[in-house]
C-alpha atoms as a PDB file:
ATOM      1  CA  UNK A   1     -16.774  -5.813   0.793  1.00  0.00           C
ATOM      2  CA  UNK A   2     -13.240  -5.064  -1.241  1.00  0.00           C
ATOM      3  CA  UNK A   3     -13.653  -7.594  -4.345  1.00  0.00           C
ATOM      4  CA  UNK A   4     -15.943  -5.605  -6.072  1.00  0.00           C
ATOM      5  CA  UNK A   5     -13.102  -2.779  -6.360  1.00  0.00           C
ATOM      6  CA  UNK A   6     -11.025  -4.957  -8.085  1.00  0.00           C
ATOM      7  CA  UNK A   7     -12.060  -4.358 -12.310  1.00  0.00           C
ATOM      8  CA  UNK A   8      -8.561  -6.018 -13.254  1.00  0.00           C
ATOM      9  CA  UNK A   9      -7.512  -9.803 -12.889  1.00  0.00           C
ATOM     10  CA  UNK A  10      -5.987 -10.250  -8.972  1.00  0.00           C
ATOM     11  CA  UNK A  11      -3.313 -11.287 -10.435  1.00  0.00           C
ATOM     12  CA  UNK A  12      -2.618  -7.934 -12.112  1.00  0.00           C
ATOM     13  CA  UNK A  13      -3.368  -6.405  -9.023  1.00  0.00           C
ATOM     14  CA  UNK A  14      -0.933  -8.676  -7.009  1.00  0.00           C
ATOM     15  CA  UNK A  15       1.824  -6.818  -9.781  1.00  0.00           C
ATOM     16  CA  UNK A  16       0.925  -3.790  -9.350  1.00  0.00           C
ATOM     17  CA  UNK A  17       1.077  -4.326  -5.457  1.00  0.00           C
ATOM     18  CA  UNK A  18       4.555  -6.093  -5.700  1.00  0.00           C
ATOM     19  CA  UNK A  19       5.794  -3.261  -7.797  1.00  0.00           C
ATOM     20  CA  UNK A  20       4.918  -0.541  -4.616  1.00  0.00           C
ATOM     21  CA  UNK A  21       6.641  -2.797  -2.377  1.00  0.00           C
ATOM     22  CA  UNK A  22       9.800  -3.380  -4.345  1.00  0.00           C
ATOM     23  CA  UNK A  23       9.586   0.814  -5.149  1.00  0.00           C
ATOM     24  CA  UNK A  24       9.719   1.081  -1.223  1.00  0.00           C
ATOM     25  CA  UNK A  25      11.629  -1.241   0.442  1.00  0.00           C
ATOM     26  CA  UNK A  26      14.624  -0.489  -2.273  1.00  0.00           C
ATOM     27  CA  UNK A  27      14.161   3.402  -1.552  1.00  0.00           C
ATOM     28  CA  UNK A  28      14.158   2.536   2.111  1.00  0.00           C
ATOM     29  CA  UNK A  29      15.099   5.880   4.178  1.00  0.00           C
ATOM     30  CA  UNK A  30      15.968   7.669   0.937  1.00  0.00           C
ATOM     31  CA  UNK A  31      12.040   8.392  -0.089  1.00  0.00           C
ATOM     32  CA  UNK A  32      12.304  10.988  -1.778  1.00  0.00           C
ATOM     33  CA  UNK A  33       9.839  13.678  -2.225  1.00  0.00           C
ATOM     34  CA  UNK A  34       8.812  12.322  -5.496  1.00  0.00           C
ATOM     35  CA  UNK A  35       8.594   8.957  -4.036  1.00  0.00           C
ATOM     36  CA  UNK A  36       5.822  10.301  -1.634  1.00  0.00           C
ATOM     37  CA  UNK A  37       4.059  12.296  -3.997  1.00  0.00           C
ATOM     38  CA  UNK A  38       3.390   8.883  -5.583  1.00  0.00           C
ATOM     39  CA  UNK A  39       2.381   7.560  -2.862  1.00  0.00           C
ATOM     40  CA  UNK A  40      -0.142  10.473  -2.023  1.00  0.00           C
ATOM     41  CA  UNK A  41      -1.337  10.197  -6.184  1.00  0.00           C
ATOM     42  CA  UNK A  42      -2.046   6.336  -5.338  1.00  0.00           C
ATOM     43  CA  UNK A  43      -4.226   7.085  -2.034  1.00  0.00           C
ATOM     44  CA  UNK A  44      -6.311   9.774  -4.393  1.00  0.00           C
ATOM     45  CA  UNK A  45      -6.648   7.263  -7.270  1.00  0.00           C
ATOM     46  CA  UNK A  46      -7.630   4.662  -4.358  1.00  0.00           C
ATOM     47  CA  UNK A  47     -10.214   7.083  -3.412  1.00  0.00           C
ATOM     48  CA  UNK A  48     -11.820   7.484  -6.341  1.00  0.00           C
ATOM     49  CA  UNK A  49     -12.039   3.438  -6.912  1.00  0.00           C
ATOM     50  CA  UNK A  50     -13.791   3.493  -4.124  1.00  0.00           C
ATOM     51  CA  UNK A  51     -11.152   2.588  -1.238  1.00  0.00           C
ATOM     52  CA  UNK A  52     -12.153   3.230   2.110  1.00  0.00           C
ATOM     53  CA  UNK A  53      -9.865   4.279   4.991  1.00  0.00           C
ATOM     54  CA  UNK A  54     -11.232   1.504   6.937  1.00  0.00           C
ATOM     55  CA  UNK A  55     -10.126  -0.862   4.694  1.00  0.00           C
ATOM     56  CA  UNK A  56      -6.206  -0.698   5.185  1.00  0.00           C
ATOM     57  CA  UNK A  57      -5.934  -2.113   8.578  1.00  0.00           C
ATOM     58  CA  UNK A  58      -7.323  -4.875   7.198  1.00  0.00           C
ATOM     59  CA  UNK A  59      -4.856  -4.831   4.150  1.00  0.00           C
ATOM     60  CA  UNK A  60      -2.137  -4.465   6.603  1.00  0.00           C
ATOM     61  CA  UNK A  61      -3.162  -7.283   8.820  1.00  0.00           C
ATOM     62  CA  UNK A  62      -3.601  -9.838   6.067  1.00  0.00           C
ATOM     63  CA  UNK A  63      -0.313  -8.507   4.276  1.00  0.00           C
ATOM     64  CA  UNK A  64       1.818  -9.247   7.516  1.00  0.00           C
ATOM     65  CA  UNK A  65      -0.259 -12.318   8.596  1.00  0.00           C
ATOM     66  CA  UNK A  66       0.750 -14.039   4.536  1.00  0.00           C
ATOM     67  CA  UNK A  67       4.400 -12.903   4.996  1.00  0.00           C
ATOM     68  CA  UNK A  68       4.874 -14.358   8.099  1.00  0.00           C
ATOM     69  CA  UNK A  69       3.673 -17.921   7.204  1.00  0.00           C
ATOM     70  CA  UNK A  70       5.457 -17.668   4.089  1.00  0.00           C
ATOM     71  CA  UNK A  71       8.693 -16.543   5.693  1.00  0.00           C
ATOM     72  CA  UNK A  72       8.287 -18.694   8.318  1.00  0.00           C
ATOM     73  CA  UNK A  73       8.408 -21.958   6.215  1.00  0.00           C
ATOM     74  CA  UNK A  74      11.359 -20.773   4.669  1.00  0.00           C
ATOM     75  CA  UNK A  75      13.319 -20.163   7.998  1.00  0.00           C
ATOM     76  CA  UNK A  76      13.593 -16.373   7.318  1.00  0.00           C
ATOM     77  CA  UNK A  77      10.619 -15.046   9.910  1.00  0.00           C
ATOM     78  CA  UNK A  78      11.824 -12.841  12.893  1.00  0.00           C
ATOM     79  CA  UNK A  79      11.003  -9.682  15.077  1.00  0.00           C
ATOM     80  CA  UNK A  80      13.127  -7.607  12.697  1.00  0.00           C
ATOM     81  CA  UNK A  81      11.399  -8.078   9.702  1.00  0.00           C
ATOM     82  CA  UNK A  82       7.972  -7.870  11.540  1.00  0.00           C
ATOM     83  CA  UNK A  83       8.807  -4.418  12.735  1.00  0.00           C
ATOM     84  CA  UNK A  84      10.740  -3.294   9.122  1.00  0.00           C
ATOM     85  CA  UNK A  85       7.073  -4.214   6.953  1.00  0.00           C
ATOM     86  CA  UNK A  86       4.757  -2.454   9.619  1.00  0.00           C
ATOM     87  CA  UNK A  87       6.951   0.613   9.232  1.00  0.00           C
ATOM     88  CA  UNK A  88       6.511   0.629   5.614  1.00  0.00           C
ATOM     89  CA  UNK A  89       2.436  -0.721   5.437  1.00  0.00           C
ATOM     90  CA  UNK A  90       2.315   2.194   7.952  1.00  0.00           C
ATOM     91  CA  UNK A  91       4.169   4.578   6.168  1.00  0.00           C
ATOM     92  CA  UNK A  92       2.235   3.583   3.016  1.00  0.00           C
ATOM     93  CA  UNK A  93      -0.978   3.317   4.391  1.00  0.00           C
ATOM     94  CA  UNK A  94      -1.203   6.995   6.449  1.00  0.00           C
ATOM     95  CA  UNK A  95       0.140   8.241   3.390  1.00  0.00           C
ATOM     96  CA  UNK A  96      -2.278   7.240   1.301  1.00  0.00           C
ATOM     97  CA  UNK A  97      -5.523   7.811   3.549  1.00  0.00           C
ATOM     98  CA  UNK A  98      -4.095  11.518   4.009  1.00  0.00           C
ATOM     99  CA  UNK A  99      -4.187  11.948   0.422  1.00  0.00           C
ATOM    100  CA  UNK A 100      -7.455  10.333   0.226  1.00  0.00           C
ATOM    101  CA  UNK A 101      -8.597  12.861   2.297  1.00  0.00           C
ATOM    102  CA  UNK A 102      -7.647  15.646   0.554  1.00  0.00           C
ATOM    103  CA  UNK A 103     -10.028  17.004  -1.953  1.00  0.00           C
ATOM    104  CA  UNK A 104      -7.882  19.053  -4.265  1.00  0.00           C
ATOM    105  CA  UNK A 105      -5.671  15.459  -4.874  1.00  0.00           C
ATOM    106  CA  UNK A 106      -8.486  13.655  -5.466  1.00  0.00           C
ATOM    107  CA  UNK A 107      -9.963  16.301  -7.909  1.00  0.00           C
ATOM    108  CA  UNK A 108      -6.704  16.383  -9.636  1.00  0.00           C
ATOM    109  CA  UNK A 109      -6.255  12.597  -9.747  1.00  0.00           C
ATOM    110  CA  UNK A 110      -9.808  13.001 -11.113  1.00  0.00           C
ATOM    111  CA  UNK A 111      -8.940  15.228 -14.061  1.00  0.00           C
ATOM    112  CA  UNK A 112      -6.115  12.101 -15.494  1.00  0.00           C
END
């Protein structure tokens, strides 16, 4: 039901991905409010490419369920790290959906 929201090569999605992950997991608990607002701008854009909210539990699920076997090979797998990427896919997630939610930031992510 997703791959038709994907115009760009996967792989330049899979970028553009890694790039929100490294933004987050460097800021940590220092997110600032500009940080957020990003976030926020991304679930309005998301909206208007068609992104449901019912698609990011999915997204999460798959995102945590590839990390773990790829972690796992390496030896580097535990509870920890588990708990540290559902905080942020959570944090980033609700975020987004919120914005996607809220008409005047999609109308203004509509006007760019």
């Amino acid at each position: 039901r997703t791959r038709p929201l994907f115009e760009v090569d996967i792989f330049q999605q899979g970028v553009k991905l890694m790039k929100v992950f490294a933004y987050l997991t460097s800021a940590g608990k220092k997110l600032t409010e500009n940080g957020i607002q990003d976030i926020r701008n991304l679930g309005a854009r998301h909206k208007l490419y068609g992104v449901e909210p019912e698609f990011y539990d999915p997204f999460k699920q798959a995102f945590i369920w590839t990390l773990e076997r790829f972690l796992t090979i390496q030896g580097n797998w535990n509870e920890e790290i588990r708990q540290t990427w559902t905080f942020v896919l959570d944090l980033l997630c609700s975020t987004m959906i919120k914005a996607a939610n809220s008409n005047s930031l999609v109308r203004q992510q509509k006007k760019k």
